[in-house]
Structure formats: C-alpha cells, structure tokens
C-alpha atoms as a PDB file:
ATOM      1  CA  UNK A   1     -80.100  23.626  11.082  1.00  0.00           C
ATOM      2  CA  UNK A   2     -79.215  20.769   9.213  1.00  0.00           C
ATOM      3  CA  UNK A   3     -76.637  20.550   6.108  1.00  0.00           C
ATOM      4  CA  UNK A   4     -77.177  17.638   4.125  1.00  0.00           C
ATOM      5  CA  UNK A   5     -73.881  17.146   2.380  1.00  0.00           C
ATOM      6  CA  UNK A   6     -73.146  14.987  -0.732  1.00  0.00           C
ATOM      7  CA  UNK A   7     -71.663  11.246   0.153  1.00  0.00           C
ATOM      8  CA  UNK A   8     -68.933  11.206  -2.434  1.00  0.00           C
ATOM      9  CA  UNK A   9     -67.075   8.230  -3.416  1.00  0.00           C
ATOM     10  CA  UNK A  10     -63.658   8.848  -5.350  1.00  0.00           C
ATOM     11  CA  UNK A  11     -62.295   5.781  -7.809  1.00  0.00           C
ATOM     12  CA  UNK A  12     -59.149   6.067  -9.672  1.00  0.00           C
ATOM     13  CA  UNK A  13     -56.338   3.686 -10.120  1.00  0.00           C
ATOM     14  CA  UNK A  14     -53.512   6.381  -9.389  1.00  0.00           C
ATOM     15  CA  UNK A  15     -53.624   7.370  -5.904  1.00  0.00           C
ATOM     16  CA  UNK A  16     -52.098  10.724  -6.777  1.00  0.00           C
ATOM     17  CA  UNK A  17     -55.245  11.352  -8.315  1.00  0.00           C
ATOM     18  CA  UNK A  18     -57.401  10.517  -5.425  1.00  0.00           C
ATOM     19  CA  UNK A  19     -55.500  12.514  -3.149  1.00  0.00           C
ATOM     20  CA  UNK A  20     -56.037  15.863  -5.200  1.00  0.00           C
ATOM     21  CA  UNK A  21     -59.160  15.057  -5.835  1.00  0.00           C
ATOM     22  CA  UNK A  22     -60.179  14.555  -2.047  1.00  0.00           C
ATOM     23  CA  UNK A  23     -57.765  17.499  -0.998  1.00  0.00           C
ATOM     24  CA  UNK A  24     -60.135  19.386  -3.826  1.00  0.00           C
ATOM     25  CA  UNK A  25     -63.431  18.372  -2.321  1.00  0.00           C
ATOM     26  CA  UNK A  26     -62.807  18.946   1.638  1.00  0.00           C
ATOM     27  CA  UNK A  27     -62.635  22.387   0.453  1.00  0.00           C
ATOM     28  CA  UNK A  28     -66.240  22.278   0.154  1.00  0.00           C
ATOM     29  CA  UNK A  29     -68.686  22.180   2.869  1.00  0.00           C
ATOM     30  CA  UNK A  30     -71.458  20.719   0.799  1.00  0.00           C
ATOM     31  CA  UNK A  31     -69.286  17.421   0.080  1.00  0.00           C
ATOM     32  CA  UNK A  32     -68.565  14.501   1.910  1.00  0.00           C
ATOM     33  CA  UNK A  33     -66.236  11.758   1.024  1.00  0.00           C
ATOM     34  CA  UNK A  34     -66.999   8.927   2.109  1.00  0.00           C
ATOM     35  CA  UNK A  35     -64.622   6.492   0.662  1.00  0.00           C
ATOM     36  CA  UNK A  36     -61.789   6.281  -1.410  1.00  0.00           C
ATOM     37  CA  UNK A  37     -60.441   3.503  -3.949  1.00  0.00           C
ATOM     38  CA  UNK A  38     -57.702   2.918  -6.246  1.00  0.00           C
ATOM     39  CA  UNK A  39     -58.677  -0.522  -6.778  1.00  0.00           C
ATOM     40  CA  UNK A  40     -62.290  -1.188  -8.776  1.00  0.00           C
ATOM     41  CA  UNK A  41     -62.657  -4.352  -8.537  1.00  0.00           C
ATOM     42  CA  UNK A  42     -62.553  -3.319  -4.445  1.00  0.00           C
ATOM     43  CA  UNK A  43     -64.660  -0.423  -5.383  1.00  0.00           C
ATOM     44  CA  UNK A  44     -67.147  -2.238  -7.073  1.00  0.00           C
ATOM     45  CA  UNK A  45     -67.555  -4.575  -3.913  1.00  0.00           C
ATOM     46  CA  UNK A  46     -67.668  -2.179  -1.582  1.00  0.00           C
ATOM     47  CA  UNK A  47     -69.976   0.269  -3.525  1.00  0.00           C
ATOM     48  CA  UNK A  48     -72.782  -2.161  -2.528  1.00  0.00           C
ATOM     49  CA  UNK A  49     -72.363  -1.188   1.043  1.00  0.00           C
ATOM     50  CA  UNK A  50     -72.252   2.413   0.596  1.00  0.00           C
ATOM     51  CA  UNK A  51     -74.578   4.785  -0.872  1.00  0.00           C
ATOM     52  CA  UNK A  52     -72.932   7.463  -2.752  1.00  0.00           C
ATOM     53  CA  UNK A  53     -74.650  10.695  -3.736  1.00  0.00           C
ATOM     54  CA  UNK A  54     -72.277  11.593  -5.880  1.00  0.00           C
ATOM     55  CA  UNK A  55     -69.717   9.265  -7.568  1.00  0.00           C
ATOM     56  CA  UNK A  56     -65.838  10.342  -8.871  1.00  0.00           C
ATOM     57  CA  UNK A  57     -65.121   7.330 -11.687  1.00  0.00           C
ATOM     58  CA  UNK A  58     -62.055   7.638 -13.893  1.00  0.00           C
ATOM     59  CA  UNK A  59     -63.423   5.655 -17.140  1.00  0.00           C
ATOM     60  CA  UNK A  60     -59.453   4.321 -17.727  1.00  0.00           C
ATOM     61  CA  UNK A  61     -58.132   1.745 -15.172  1.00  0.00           C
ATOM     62  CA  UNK A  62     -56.617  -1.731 -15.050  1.00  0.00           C
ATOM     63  CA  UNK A  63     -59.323  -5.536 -14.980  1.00  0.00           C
ATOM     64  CA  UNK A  64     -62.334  -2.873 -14.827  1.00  0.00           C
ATOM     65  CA  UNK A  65     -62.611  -0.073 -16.456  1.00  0.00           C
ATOM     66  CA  UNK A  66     -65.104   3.107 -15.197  1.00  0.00           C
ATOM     67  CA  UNK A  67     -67.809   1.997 -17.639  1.00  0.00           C
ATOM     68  CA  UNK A  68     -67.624  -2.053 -16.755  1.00  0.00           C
ATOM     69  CA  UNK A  69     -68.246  -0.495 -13.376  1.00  0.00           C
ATOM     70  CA  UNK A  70     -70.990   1.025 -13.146  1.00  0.00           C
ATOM     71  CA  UNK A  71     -72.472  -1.750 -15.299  1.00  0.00           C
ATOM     72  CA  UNK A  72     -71.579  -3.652 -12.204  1.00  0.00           C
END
C-alpha cells in the first residue's frame, strides 16, 4: 500500500520556530517536510524547485514578508 504524505515546506525567520514546528510535524505520518528556511528571499528561490503540498509561511519576517512571498 502506498501513503501519499504531504510535502511540507516550513518558512520562518527564527529558527527556533522552525525547529518546533518540524519536531511538531514528524510526529505525523501523513506529513513530510521537505525543506526548511529561515531566510525568504532563499525560500522564495528555492520554492521554484520544490513542490510543496502544503506550505508553513510566517506572514512577519525581515526584506520579504509571508504575503510579498507568495506573491512571488
């Protein structure tokens, strides 16, 4: 049988963040993360080489916020 899990991607400027939140999710055997990033301008790069199902944005960081991001 095969389990599709969700590809998550997880974006926040403090890393403290992304580390709880990943911690959070590998609890879960329907997620995936795929990638992590405290940077969005790096995010926003690399998003076009990955295909998220799911997406993790804070909306408050530094040059980009969540919302310029997605705009993209």
């Amino acid at each position: 049988m095969t389990t599709n899990r969700l590809k998550t991607i997880i974006i926040d400027d403090e890393a403290r963040a992304v580390n709880l939140l990943t911690g959070m999710l590998s609890a879960i055997p329907a997620v995936e993360v795929t990638g992590t990033f405290t940077d969005p301008v790096h995010a926003l790069t690399e998003l076009r080489h990955h295909n998220p199902d799911l997406l993790l944005l804070d909306i408050q960081m530094p040059r980009l916020n969540g919302f310029e991001l997605l705009r993209g």
